[in-house]
C-alpha atoms as a PDB file:
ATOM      1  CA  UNK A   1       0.000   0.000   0.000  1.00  0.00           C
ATOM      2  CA  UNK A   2       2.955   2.100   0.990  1.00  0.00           C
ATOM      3  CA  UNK A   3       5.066   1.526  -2.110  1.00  0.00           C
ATOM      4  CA  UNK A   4       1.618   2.379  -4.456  1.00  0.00           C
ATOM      5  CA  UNK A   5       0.682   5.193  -2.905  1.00  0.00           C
ATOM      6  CA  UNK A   6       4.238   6.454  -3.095  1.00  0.00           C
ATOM      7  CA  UNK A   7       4.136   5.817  -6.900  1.00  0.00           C
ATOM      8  CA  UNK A   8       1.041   7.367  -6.937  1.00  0.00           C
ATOM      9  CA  UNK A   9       2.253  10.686  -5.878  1.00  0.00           C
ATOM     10  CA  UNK A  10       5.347  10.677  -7.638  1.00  0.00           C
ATOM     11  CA  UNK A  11       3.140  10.014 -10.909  1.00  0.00           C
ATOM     12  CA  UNK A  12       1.279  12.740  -9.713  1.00  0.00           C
ATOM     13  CA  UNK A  13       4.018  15.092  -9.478  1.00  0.00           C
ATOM     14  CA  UNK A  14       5.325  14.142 -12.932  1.00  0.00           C
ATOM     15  CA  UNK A  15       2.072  15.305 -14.365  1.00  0.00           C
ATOM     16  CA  UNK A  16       1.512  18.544 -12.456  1.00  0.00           C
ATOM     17  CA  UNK A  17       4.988  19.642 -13.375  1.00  0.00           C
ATOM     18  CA  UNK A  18       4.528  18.537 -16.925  1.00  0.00           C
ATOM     19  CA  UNK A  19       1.136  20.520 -16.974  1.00  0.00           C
ATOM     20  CA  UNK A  20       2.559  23.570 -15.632  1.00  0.00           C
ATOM     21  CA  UNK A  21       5.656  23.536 -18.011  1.00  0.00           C
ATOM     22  CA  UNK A  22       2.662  23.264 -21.030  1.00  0.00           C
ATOM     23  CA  UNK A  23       0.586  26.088 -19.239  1.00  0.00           C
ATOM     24  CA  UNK A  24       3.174  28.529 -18.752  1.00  0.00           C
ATOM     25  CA  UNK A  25       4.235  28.013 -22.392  1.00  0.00           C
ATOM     26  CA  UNK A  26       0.594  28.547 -23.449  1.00  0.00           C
ATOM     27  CA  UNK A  27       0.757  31.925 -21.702  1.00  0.00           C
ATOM     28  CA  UNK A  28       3.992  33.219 -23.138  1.00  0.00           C
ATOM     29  CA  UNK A  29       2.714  32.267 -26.746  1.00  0.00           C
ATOM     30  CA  UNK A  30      -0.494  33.889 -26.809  1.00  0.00           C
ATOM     31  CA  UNK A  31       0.796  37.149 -24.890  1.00  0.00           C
ATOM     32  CA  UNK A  32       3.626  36.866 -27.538  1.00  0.00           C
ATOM     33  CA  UNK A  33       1.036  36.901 -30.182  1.00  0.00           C
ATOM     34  CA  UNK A  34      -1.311  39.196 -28.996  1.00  0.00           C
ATOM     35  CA  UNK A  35       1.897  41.904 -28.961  1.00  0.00           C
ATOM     36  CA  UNK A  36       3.193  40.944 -32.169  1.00  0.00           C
ATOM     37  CA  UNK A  37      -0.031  41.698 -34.003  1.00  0.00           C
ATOM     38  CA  UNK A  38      -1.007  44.660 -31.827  1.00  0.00           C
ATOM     39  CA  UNK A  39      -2.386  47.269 -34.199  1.00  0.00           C
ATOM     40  CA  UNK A  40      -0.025  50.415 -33.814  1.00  0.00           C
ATOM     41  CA  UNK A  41      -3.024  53.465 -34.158  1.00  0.00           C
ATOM     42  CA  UNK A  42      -6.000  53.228 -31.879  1.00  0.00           C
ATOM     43  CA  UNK A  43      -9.833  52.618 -32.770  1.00  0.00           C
ATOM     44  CA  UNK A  44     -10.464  56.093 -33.024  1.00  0.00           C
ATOM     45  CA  UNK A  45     -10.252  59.024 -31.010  1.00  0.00           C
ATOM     46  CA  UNK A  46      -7.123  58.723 -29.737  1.00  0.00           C
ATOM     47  CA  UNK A  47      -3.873  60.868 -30.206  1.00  0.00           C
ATOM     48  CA  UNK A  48      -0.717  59.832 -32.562  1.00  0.00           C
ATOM     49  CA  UNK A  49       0.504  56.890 -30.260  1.00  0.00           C
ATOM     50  CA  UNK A  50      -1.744  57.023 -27.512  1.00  0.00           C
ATOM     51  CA  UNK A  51      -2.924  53.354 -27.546  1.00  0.00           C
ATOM     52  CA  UNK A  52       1.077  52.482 -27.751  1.00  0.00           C
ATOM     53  CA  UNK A  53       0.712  53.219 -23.545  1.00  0.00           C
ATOM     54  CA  UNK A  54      -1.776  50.347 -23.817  1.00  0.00           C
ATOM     55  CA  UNK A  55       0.176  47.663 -24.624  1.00  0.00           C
ATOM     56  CA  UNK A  56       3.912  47.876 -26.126  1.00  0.00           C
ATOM     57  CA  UNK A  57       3.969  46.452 -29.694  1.00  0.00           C
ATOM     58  CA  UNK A  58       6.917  43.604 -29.861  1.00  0.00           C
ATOM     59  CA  UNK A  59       8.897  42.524 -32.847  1.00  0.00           C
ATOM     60  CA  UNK A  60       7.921  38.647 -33.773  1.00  0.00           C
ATOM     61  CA  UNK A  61       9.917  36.742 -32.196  1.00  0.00           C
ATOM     62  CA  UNK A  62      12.093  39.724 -31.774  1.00  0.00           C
ATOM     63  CA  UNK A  63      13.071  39.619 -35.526  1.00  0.00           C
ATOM     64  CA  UNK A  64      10.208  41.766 -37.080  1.00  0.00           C
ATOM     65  CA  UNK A  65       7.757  44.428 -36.788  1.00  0.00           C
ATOM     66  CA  UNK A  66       4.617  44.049 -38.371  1.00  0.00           C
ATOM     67  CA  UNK A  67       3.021  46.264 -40.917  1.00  0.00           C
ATOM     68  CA  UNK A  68      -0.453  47.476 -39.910  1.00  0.00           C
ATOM     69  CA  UNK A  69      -1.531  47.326 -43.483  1.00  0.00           C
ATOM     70  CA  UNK A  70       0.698  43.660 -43.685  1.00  0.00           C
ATOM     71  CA  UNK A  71      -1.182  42.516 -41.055  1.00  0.00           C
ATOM     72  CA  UNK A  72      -5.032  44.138 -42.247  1.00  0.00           C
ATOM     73  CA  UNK A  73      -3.800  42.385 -45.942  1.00  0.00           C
ATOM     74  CA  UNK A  74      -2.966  38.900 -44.162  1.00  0.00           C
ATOM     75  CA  UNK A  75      -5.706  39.031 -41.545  1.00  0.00           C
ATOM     76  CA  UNK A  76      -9.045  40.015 -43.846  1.00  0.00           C
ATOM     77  CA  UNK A  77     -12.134  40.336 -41.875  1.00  0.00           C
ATOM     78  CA  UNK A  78     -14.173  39.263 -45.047  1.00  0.00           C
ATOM     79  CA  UNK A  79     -11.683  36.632 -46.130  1.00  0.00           C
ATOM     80  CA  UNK A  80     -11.451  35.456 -42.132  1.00  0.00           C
ATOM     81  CA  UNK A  81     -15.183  35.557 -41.518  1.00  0.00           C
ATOM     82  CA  UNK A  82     -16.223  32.232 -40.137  1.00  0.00           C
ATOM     83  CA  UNK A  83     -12.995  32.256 -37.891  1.00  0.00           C
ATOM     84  CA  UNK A  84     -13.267  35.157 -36.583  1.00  0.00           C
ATOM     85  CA  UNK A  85     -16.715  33.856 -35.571  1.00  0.00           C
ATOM     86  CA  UNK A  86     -15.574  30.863 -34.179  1.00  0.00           C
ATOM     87  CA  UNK A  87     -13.060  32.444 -32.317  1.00  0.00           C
ATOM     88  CA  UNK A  88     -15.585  35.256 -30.666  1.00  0.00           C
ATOM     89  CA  UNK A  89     -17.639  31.862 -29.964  1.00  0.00           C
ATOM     90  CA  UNK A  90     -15.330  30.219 -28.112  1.00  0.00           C
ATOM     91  CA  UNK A  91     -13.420  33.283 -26.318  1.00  0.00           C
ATOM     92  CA  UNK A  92     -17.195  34.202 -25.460  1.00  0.00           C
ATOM     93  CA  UNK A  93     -17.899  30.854 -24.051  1.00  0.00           C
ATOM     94  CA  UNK A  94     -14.721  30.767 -21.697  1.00  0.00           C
ATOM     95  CA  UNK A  95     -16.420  34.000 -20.005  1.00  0.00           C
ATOM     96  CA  UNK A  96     -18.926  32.297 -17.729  1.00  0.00           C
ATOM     97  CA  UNK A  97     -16.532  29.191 -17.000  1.00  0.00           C
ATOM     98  CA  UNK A  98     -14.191  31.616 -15.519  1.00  0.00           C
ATOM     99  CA  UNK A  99     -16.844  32.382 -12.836  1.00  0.00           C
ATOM    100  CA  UNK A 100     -16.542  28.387 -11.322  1.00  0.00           C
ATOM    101  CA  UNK A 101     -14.856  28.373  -8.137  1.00  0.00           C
ATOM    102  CA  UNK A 102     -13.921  24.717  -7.990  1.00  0.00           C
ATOM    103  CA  UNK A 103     -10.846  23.793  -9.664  1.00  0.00           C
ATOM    104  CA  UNK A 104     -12.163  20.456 -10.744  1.00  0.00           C
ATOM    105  CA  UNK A 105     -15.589  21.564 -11.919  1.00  0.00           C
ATOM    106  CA  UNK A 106     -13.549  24.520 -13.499  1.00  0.00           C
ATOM    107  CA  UNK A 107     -11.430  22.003 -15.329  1.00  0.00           C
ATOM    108  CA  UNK A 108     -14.109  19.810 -16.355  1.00  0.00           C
ATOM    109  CA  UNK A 109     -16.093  22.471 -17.751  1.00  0.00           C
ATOM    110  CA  UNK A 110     -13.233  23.107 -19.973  1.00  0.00           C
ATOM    111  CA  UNK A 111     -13.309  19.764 -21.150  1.00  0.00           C
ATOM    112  CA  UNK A 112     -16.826  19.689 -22.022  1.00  0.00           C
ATOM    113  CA  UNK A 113     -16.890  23.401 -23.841  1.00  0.00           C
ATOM    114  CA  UNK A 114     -13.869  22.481 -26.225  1.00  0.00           C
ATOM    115  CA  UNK A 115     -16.443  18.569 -26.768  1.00  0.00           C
ATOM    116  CA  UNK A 116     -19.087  21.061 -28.065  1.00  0.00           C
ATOM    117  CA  UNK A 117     -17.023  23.402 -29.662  1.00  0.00           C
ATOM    118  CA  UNK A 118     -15.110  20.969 -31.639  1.00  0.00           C
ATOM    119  CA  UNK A 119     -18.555  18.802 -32.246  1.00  0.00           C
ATOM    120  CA  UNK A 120     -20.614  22.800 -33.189  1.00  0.00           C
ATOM    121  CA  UNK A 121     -17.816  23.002 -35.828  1.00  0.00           C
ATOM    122  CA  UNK A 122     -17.294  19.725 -37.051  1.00  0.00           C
ATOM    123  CA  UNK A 123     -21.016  18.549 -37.592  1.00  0.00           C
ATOM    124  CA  UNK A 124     -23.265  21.902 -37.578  1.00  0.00           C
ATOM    125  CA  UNK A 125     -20.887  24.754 -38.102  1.00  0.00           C
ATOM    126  CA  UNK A 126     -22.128  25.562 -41.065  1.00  0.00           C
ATOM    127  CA  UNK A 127     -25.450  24.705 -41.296  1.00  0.00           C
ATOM    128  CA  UNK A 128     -27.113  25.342 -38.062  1.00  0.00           C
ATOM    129  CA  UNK A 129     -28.981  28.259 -38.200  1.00  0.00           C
ATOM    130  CA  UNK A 130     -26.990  30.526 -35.840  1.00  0.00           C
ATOM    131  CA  UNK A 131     -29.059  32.689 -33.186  1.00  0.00           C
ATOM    132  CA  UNK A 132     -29.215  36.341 -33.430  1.00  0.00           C
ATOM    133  CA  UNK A 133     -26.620  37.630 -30.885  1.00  0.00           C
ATOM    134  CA  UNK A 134     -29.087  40.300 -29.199  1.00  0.00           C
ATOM    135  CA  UNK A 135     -32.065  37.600 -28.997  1.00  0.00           C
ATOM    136  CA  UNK A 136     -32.880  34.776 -26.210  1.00  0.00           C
ATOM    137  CA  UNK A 137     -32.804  31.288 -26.861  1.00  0.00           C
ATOM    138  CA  UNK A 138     -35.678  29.446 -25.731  1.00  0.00           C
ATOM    139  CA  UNK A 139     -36.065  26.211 -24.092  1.00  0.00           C
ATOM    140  CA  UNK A 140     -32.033  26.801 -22.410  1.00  0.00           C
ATOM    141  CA  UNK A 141     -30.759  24.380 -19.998  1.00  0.00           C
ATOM    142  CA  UNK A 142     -28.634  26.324 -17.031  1.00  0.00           C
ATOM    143  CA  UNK A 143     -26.218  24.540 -15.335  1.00  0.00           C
ATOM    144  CA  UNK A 144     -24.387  25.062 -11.889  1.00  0.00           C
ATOM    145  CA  UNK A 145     -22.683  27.939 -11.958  1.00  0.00           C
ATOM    146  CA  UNK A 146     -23.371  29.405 -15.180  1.00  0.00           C
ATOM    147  CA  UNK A 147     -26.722  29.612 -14.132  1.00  0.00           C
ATOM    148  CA  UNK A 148     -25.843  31.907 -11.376  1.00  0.00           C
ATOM    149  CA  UNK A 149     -24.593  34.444 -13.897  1.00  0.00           C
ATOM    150  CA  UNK A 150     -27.992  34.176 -15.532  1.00  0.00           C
ATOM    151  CA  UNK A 151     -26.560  32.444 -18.503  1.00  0.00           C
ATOM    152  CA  UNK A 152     -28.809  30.736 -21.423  1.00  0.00           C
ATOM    153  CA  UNK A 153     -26.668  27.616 -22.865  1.00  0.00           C
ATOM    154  CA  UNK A 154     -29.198  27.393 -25.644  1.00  0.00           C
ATOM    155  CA  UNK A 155     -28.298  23.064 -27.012  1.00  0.00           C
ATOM    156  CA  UNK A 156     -25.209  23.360 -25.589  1.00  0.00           C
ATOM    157  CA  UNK A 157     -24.263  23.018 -21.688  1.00  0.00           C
ATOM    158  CA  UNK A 158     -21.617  25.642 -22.200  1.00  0.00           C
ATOM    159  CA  UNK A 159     -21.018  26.663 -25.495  1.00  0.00           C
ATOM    160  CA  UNK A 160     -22.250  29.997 -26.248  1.00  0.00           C
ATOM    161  CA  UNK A 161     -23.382  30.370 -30.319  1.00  0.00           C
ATOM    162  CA  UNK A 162     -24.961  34.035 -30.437  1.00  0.00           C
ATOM    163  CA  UNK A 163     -23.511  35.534 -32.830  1.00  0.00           C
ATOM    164  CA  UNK A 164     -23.233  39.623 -33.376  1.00  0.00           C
ATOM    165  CA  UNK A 165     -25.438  40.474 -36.368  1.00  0.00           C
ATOM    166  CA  UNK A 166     -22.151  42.093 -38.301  1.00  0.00           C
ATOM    167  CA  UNK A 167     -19.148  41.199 -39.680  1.00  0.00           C
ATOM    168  CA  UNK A 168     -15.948  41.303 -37.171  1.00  0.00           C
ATOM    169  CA  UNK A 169     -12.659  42.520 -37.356  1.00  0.00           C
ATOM    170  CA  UNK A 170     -10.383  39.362 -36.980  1.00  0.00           C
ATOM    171  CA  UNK A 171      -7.680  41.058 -35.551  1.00  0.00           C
ATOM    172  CA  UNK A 172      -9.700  42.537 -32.786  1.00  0.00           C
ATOM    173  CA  UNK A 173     -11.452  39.395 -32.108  1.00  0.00           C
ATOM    174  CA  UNK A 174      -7.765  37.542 -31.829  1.00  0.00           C
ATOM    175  CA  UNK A 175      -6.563  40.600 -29.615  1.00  0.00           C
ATOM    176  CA  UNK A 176      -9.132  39.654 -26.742  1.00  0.00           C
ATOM    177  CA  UNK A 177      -9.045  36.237 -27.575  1.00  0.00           C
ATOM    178  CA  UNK A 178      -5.117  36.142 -26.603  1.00  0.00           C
ATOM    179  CA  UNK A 179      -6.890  38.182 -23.178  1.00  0.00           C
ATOM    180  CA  UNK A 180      -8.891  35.460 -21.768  1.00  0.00           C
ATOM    181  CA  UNK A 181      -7.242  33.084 -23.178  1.00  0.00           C
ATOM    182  CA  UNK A 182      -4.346  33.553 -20.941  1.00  0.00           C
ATOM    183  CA  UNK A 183      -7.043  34.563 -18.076  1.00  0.00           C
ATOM    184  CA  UNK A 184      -7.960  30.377 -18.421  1.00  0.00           C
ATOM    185  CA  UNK A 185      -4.481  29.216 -18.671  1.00  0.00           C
ATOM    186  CA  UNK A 186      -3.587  31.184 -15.559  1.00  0.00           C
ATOM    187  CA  UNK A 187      -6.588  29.818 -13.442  1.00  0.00           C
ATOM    188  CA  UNK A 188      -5.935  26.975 -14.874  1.00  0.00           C
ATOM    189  CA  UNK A 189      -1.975  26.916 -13.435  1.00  0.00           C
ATOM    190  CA  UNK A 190      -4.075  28.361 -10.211  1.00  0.00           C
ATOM    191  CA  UNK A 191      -6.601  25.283 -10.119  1.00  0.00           C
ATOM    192  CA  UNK A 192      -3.329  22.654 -10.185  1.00  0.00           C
ATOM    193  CA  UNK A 193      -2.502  23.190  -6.411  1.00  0.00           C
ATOM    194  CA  UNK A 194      -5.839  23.192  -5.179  1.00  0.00           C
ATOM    195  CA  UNK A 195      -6.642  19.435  -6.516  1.00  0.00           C
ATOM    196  CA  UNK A 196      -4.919  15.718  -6.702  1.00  0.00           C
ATOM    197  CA  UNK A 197      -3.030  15.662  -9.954  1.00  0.00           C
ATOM    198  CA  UNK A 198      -4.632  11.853 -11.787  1.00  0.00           C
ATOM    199  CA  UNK A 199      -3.857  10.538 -15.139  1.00  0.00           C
ATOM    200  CA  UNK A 200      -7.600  11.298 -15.887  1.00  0.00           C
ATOM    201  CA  UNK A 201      -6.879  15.514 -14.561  1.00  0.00           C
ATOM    202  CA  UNK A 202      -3.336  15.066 -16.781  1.00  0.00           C
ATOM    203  CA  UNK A 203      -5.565  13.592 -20.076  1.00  0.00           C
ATOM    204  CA  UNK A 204      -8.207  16.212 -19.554  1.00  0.00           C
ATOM    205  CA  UNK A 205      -5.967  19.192 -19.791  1.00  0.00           C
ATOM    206  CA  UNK A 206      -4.305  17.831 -22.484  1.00  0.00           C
ATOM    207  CA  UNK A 207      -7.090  17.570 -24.605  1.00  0.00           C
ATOM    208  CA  UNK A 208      -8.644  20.886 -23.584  1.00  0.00           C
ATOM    209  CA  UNK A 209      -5.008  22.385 -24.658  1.00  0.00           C
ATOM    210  CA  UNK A 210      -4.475  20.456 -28.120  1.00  0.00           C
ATOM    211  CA  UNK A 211      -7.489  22.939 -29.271  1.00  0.00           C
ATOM    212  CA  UNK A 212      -5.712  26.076 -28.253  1.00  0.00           C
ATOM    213  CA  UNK A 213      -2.957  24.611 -30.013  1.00  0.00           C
ATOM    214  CA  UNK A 214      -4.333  24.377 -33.083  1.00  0.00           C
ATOM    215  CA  UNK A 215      -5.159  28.161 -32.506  1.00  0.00           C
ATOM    216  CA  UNK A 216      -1.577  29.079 -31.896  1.00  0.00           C
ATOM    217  CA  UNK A 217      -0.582  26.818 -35.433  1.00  0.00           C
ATOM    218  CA  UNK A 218      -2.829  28.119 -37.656  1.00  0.00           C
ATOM    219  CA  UNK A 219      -1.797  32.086 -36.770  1.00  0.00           C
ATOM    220  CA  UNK A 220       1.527  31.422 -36.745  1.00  0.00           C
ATOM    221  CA  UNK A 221       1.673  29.218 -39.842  1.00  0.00           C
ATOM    222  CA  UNK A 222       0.628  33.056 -42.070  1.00  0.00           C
ATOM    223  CA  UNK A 223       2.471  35.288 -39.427  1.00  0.00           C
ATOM    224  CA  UNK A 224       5.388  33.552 -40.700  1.00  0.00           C
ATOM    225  CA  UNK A 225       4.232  33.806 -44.447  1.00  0.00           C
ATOM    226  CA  UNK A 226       3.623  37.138 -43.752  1.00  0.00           C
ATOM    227  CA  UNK A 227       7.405  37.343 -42.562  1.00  0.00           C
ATOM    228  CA  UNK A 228       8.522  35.594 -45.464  1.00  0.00           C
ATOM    229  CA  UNK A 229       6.908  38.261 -47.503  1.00  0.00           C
ATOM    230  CA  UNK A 230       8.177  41.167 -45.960  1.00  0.00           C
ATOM    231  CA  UNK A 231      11.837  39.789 -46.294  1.00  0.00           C
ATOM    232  CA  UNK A 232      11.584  39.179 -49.971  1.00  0.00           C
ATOM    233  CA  UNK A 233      10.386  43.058 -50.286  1.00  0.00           C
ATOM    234  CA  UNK A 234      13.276  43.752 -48.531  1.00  0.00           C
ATOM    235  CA  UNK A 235      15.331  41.892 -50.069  1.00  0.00           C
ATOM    236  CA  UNK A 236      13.965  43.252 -53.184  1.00  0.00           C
ATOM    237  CA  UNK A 237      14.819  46.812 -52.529  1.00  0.00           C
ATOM    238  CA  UNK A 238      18.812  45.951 -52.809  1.00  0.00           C
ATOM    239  CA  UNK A 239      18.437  45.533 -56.772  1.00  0.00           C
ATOM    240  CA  UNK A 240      15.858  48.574 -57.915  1.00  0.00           C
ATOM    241  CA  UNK A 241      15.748  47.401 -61.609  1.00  0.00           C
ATOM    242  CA  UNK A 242      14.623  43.839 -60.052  1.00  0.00           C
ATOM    243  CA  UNK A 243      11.893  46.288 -58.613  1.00  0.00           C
ATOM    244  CA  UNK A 244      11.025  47.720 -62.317  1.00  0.00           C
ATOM    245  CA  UNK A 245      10.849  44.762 -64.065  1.00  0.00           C
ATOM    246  CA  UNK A 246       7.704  43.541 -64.841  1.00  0.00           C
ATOM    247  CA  UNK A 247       8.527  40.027 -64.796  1.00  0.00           C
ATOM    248  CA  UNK A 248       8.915  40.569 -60.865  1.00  0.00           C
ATOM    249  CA  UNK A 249       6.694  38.833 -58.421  1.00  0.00           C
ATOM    250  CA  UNK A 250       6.502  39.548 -54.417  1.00  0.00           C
ATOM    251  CA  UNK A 251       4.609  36.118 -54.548  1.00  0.00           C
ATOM    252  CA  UNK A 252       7.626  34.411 -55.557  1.00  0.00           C
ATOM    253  CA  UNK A 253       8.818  31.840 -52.772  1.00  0.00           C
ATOM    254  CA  UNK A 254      12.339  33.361 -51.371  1.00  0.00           C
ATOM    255  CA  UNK A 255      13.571  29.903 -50.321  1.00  0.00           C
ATOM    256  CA  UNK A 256      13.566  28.000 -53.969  1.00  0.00           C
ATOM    257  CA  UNK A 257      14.013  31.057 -56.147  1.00  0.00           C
ATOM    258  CA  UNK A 258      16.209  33.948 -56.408  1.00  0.00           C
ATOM    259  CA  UNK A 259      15.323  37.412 -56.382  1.00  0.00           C
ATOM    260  CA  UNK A 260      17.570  38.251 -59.560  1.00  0.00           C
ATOM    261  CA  UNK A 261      16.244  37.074 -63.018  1.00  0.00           C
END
């Protein structure tokens, strides 16, 4: 009994150290994000690098400053609609879950949004009629705490699917996203010393994390085309009469071809 139970803990100490290690990276990446893609001029209103006292703008991974118009080119509301939708769904969603006090019911609410998320995507995304973001759903099912807020769960136990009736701007939408996204991870890193570490907790997390990964591949995978692209004009600027020809193309891939003709 001794010798398992001594296992047990050890095992257990594996995993919460292994968890924290993923959590803390989690919260470096998406802060790291948010700041690289930080729009440089305000909403409106504000004076000629006011909103830079906000929140500093970085380089990407300390290499490169984004263009605003770059970024607006890569990041197309119209061309991102339905993710930038999905995101505002899921960001929205992680809202109320915030509210649970208990570590474990906190964690296994996680687990169950990302189920319906990934299940709203994969099977009704796009043809479930979406509800009108300023409208009630009728016949809801509350549950535990959520309920306490006064929150409407519509089919879902926690996934929230009212939708704003216009377009968003992606790059706002992934701005607050980054927010409470590293608002979970950090309750989440909060939540590990109030509970027993299991194989089940260890699983749970994982799973619940692989989806923010995904999040953190997909942006990066055109941040770094959008690096690629701003090299090559750079690049392109040592030969002007490369510049003039019309034969030249910004499109071209830098790796396999050479900027001179």
């Amino acid at each position: 009994m001794a010798v398992a139970a001594a296992a047990a803990a050890a095992a257990g100490n594996v995993w919460e150290y292994s968890i924290r290690e993923l959590v803390n990276k989690r919260i470096v990446t998406f802060r790291h994000l948010r700041n690289a893609m930080a729009q440089p001029l305000g909403l409106g209103g504000e004076a000629p690098g006011e909103s830079l006292k906000v929140m500093k703008r970085r380089a990407y991974f300390n290499a490169l400053f984004f263009d605003a118009d770059d970024l607006q080119g890569m990041f197309g509301s119209v061309r991102l609609r339905k993710r930038s939708r999905a995101y505002f769904m899921l960001g929205a969603s992680l809202g109320p879950i915030l509210a649970i006090p208990n570590p474990s019911d906190y964690v296994k609410a996680l687990g169950i949004l990302i189920g319906e998320y990934d299940t709203y995507m994969a099977e009704s995304g796009s043809k479930t009629k979406k509800r009108n973001f300023f409208r009630k759903s009728k016949g809801s099912e509350e549950h535990g705490a959520l309920a306490q807020g006064g929150y409407e769960a519509g089919n879902f136990s926690y996934l929230d699917t009212h939708m704003p009736p216009f377009d968003l701007d992606f790059l706002q939408v992934f701005d607050t996203f980054c927010q409470i996204t590293v608002i979970m991870y950090t309750k989440l890193a909060d939540s590990l010393a109030a509970m027993p570490i299991t194989q089940g907790v260890f699983d749970s997390i994982g799973k619940i994390d692989s989806r923010f990964k995904k999040v953190i591949c997909v942006v990066t995978k055109e941040l770094d085309e959008l690096v690629k692209s701003s090299i090559t004009k750079e690049l392109r600027l040592v030969d002007p009469l490369d510049m003039a020809s019309p034969e030249n193309d910004l499109n071209t891939d830098w790796e396999t071809s050479s900027v001179y003709k």
